[in-house]
Each structure stands twice: as structure tokens, then as C-alpha cells.
N, C-alpha and C. Protein backbone atom coordinates (compact mmCIF):
# COMPACT_ATOMS: atom_id res chain seq x y z
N UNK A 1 0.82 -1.20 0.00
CA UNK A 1 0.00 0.00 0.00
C UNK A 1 0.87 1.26 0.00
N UNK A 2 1.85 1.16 0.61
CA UNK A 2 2.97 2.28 0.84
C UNK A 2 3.51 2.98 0.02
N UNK A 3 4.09 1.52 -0.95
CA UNK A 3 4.64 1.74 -2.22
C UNK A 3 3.69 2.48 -3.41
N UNK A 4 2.22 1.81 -3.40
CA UNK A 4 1.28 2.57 -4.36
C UNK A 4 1.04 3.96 -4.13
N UNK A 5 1.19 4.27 -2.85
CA UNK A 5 0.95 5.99 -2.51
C UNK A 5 2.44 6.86 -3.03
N UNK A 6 3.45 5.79 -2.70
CA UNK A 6 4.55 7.13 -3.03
C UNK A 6 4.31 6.86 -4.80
N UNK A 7 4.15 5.99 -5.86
CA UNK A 7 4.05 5.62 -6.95
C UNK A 7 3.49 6.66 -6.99
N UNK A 8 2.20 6.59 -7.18
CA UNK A 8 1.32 7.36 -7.31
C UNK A 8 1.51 8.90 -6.79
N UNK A 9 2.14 9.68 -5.72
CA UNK A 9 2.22 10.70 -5.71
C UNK A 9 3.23 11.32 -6.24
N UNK A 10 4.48 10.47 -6.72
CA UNK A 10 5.82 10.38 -7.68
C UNK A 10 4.88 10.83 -9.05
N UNK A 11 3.75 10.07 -9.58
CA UNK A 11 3.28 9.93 -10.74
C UNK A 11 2.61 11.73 -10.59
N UNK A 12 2.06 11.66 -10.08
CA UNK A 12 1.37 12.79 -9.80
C UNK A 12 1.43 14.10 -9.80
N UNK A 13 2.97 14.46 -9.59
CA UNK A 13 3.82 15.43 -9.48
C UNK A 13 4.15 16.70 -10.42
N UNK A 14 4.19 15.97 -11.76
CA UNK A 14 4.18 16.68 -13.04
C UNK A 14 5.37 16.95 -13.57
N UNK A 15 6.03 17.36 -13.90
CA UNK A 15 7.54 17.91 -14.07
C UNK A 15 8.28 18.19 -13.15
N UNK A 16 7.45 19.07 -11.85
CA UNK A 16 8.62 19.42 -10.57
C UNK A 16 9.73 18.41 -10.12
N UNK A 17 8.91 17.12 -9.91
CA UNK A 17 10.16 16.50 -9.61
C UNK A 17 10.56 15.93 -10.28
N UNK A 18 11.02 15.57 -11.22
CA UNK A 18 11.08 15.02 -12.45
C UNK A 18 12.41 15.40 -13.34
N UNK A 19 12.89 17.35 -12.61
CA UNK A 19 13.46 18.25 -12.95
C UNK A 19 15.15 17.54 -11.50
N UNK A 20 16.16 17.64 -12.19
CA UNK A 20 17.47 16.92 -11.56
C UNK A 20 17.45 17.82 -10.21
N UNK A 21 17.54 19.17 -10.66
CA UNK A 21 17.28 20.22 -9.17
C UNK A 21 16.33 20.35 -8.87
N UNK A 22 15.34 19.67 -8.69
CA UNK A 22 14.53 19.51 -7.58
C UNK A 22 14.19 18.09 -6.73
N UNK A 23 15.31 17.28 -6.93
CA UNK A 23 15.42 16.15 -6.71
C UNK A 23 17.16 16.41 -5.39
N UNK A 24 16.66 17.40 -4.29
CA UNK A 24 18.21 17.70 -3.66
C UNK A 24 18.66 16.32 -3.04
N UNK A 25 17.50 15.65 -2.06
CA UNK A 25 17.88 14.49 -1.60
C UNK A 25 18.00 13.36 -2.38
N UNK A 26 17.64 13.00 -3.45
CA UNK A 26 18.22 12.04 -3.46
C UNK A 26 19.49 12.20 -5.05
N UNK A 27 19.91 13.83 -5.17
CA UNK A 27 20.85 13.99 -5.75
C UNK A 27 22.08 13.74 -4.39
N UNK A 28 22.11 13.95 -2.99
CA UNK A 28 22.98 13.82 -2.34
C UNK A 28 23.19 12.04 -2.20
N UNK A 29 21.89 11.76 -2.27
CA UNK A 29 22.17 10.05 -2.02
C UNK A 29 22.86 9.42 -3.04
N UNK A 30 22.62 9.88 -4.49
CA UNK A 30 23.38 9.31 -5.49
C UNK A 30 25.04 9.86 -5.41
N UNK A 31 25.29 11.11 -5.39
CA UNK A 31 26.73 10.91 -5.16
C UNK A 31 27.40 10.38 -3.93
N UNK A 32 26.57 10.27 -2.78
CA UNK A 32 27.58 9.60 -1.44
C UNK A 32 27.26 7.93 -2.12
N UNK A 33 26.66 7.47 -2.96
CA UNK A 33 26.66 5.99 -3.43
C UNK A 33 27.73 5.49 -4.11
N UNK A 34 27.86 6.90 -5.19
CA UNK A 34 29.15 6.73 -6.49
C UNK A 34 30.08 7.33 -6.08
N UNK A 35 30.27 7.84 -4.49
CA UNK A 35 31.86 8.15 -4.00
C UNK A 35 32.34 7.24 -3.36
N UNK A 36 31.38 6.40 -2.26
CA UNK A 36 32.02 5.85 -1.52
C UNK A 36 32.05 3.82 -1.43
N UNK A 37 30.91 3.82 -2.17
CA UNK A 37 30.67 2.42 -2.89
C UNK A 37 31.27 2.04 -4.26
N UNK A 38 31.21 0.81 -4.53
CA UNK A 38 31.78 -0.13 -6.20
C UNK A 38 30.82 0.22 -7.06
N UNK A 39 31.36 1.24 -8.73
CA UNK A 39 30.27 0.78 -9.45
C UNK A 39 29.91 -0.15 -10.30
N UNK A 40 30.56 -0.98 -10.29
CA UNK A 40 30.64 -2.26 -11.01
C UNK A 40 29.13 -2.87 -10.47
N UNK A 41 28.80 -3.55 -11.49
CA UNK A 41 27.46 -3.84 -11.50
C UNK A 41 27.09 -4.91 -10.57
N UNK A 42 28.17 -5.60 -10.05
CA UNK A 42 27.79 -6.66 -9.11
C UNK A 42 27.83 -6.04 -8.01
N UNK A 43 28.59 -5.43 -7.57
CA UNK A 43 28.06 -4.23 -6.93
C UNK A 43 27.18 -3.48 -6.38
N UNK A 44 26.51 -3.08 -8.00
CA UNK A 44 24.94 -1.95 -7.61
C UNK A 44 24.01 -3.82 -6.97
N UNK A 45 24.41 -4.19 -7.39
CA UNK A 45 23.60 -5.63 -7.31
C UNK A 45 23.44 -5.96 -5.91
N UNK A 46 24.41 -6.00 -5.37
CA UNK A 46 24.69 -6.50 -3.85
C UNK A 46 24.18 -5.65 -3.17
N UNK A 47 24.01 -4.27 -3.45
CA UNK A 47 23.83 -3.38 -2.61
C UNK A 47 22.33 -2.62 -2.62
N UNK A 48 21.66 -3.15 -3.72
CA UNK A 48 20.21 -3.00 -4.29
C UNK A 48 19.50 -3.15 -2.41
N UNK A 49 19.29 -4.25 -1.85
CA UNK A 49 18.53 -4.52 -0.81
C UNK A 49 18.79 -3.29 0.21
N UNK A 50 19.91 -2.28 0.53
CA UNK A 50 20.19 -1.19 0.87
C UNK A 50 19.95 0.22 0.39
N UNK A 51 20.31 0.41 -0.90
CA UNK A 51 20.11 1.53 -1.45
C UNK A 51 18.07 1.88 -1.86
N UNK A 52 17.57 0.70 -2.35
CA UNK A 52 16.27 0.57 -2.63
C UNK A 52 15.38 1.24 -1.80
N UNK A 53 15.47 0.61 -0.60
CA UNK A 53 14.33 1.65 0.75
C UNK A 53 15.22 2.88 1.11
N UNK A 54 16.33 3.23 0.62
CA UNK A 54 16.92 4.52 1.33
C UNK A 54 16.76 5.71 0.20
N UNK A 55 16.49 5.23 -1.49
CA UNK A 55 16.54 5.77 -2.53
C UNK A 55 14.76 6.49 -2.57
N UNK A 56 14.62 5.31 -1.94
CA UNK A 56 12.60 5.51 -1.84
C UNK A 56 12.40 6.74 -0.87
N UNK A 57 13.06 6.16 0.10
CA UNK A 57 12.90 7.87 1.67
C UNK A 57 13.53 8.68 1.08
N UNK A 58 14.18 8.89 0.09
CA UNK A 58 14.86 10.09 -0.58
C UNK A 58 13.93 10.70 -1.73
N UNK A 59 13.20 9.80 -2.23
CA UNK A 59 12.16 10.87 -3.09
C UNK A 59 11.12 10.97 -2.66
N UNK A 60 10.20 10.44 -1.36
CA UNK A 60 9.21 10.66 -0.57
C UNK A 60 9.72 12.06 0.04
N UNK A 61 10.74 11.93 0.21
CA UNK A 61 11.28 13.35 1.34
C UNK A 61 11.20 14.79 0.00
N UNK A 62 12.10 14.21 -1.02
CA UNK A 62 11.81 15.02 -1.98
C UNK A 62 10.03 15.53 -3.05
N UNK A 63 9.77 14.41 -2.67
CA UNK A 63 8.24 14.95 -3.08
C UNK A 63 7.33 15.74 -1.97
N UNK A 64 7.44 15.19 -0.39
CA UNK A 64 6.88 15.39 0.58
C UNK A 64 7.62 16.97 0.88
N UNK A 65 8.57 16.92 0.77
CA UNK A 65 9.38 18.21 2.13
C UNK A 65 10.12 19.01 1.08
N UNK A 66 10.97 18.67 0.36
CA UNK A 66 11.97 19.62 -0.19
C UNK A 66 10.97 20.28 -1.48
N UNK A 67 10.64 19.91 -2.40
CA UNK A 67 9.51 20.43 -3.34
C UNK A 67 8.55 21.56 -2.75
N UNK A 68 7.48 21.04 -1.96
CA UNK A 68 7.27 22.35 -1.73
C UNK A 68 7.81 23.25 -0.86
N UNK A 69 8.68 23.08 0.28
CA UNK A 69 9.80 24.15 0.56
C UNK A 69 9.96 24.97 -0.38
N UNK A 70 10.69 24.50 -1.53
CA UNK A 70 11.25 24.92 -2.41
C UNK A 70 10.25 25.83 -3.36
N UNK A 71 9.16 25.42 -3.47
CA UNK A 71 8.16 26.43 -3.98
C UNK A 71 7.50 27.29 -3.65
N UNK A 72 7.07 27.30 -2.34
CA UNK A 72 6.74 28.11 -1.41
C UNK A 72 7.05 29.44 -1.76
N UNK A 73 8.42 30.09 -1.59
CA UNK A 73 8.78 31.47 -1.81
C UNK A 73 8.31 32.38 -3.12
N UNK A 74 8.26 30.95 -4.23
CA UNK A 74 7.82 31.90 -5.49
C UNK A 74 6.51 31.98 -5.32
N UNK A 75 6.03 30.82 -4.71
CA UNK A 75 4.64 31.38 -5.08
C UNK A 75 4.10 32.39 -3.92
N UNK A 76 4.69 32.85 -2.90
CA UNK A 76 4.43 34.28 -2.28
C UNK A 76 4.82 35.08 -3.20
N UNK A 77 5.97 35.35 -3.94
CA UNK A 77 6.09 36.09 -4.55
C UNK A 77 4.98 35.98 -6.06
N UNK A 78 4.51 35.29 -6.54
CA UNK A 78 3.78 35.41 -7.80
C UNK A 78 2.02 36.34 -6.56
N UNK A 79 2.34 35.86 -5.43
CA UNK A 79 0.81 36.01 -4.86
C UNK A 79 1.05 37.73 -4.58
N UNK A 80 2.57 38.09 -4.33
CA UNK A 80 2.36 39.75 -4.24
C UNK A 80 2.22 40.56 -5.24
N UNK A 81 2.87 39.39 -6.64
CA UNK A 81 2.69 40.46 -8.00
C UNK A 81 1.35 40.46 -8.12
N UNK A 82 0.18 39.45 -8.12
CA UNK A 82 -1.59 39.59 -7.90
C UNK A 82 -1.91 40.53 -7.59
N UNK A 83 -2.27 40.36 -6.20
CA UNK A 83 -3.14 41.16 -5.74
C UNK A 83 -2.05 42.82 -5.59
N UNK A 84 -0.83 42.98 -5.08
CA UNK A 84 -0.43 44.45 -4.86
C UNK A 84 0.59 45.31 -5.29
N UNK A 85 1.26 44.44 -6.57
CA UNK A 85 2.35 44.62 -7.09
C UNK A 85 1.48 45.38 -8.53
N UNK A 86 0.85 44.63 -9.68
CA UNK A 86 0.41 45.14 -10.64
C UNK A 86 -1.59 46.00 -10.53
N UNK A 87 -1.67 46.54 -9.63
CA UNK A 87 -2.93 47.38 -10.26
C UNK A 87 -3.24 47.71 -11.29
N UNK A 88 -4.45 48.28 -11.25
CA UNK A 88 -4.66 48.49 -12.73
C UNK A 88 -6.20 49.99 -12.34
N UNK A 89 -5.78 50.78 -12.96
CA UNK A 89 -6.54 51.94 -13.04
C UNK A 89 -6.03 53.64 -12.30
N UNK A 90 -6.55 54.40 -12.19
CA UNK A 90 -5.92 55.60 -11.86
C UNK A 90 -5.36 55.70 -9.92
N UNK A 91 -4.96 55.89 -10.09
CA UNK A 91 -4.38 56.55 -8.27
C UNK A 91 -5.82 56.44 -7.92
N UNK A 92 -6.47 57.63 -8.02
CA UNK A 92 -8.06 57.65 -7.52
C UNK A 92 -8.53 56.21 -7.20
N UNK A 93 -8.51 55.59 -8.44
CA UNK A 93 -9.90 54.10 -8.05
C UNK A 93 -8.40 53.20 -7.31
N UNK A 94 -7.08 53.33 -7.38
CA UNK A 94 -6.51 52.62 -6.19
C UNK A 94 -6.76 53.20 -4.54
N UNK A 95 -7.16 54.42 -4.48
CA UNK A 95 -7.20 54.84 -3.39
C UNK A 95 -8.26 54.34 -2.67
N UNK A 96 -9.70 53.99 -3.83
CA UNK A 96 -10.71 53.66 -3.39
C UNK A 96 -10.55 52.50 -3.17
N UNK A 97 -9.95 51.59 -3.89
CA UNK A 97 -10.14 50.57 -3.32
C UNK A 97 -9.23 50.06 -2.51
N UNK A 98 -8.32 50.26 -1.92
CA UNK A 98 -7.48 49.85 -1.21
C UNK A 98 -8.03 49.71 -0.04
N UNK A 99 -9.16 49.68 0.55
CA UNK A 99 -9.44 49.01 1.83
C UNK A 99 -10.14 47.72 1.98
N UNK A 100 -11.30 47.53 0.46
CA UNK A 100 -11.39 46.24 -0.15
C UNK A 100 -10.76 45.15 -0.32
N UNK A 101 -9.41 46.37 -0.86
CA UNK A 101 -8.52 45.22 -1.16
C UNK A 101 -7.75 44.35 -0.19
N UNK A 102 -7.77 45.44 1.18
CA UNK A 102 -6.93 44.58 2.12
C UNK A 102 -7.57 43.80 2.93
N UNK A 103 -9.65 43.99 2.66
CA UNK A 103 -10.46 43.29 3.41
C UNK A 103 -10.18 41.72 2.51
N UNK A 104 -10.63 42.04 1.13
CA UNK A 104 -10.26 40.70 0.28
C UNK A 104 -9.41 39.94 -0.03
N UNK A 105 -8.20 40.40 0.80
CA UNK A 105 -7.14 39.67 0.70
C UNK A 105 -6.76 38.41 1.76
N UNK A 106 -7.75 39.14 3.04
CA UNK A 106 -7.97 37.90 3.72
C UNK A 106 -8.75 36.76 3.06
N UNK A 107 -9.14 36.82 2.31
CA UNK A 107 -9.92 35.17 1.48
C UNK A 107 -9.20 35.48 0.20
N UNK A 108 -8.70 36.29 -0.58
CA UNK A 108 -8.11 35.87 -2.04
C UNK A 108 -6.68 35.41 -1.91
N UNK A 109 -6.00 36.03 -0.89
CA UNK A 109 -4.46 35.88 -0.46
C UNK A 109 -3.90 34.35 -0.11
N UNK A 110 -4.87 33.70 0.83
CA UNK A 110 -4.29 32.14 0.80
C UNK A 110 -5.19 31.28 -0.45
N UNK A 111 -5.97 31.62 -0.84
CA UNK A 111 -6.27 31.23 -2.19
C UNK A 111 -5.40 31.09 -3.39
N UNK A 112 -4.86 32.20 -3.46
CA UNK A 112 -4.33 32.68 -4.70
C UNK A 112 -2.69 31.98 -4.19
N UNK A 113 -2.46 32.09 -2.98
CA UNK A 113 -1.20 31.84 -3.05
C UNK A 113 -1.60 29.77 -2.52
N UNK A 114 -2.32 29.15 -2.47
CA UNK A 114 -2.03 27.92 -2.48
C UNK A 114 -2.32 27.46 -3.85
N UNK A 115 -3.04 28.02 -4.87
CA UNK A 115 -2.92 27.58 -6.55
C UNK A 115 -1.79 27.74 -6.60
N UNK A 116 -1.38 29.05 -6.92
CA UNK A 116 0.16 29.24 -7.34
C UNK A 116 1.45 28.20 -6.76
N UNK A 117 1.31 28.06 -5.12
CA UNK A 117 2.36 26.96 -4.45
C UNK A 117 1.88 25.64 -5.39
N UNK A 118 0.83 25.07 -5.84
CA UNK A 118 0.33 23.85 -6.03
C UNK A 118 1.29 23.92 -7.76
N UNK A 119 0.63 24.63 -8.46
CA UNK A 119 1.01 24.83 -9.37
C UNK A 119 2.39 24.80 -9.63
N UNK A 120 3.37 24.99 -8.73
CA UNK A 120 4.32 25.29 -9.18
C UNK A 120 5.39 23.96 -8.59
N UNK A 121 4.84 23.75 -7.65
CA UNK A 121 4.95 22.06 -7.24
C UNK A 121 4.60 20.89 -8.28
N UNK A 122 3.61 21.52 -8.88
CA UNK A 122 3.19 20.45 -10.08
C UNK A 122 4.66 20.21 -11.49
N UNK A 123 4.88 21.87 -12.00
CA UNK A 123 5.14 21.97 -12.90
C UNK A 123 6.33 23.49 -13.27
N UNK A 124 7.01 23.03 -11.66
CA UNK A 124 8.06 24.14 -12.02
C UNK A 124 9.48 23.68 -13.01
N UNK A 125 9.40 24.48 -14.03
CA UNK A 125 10.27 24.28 -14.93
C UNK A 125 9.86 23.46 -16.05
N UNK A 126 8.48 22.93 -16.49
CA UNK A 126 8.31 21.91 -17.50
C UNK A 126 8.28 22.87 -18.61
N UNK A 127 8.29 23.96 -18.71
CA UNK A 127 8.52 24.55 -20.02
C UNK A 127 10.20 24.76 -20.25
N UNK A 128 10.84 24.86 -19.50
CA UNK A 128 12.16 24.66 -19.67
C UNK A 128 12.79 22.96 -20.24
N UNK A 129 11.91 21.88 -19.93
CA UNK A 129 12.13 20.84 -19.95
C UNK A 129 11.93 20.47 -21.15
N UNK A 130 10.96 21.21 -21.71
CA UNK A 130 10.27 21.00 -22.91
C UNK A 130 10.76 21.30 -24.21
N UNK A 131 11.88 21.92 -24.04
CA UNK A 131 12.52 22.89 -24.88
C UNK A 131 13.75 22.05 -25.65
């Protein structure tokens, strides 16, 4: 059952993790493997029953913890260019509305900024990938 949930939330992911830098843990697990272990194939062989469940807690951690860490900041930042970075209309109708805006930001603000975190967890960098 364990295995079908991380499958499945591995599958799920979209490009984010998918992308080499956003994979930190288990980019550290692969080089402490190929510094300090044989790579000769009898080797990766012998050592499969070890590396297998430690390779697995390394992209659970990376799907679970480091991913959205890692997304988090932009998408505050995409959530300040929204709502208070780009306006749109004269000084006047910002003046007016600027108390709206800071009433509506209590319900548009974690809205807007958990699409954007989700989103970007899904599919940060797949247009770069794509290329």
C-alpha cells in the first residue's frame, strides 16, 4: 500500500520532480553511493537490498518536504505580483479601493497563493524541460 501511494504521488507530481534540481535528496544520495561504494554492476547488485528503501525515503522526502519548501517562496512572490504589485486603473480608483482590497485579501491571499504553491509544485520548470 505504501509503495502505491509514493508511486502514485511520484506519478502525480508533473515535471517538478522530475526536474534533476529539484530532486536535492536524493541527488545527495546518489553521489555519497558513487563516492564511496563499487560501481561495477555486481556491486549496484549487492547493494540493491540497501540503497532501494533509502533511494525511496529520498524521493518521498523530496516529493513530501523539499519540493514544496522549495516552492513556497515563489509562489508568495507570484501572490504579491496579484493582488499588490500590478494594479490596474488611476491613483483615484486605487485609493478607493485599497481598503477592499486589504479586506479581500484575507480570502483571495491564501487562495491565490495555495494555486500558485500547487502549481508550481506540479510543474516548475516543464517549459524549460520541454525545450
Amino acid at each position: 500500500m505504501l509503495a502505491f501511494l509514493l508511486i502514485a504521488g511520484f506519478l502525480s507530481q508533473g515535471c517538478g520532480v522530475f526536474r534533476k534540481e529539484n530532486r536535492v535528496v536524493l541527488n545527495a544520495l546518489d553521489r555519497s553511493v558513487k563516492e564511496t561504494w563499487v560501481e561495477s554492476p555486481a556491486g549496484i547488485v549487492a547493494t540493491l537490498p540497501l540503497t532501494v528503501p533509502i533511494g525511496t525515503a529520498g524521493v518521498a522526502l523530496d516529493m513530501g518536504v523539499v519540493l514544496p519548501a522549495k516552492s513556497a517562496p515563489q509562489a508568495a512572490c507570484d501572490t504579491y505580483l496579484d493582488i499588490w504589485k500590478n494594479p490596474e486603473g488611476s491613483d483615484f480608483r486605487q485609493a478607493i479601493l485599497f481598503l477592499p482590497k486589504v479586506v479581500g485579501s484575507a480570502v483571495y491571499l491564501p487562495c491565490d497563493f495555495v494555486g500558485s504553491w500547487l502549481f508550481r509544485m506540479q510543474f516548475d520548470g516543464c517549459e524549460k524541460a520541454a525545450r
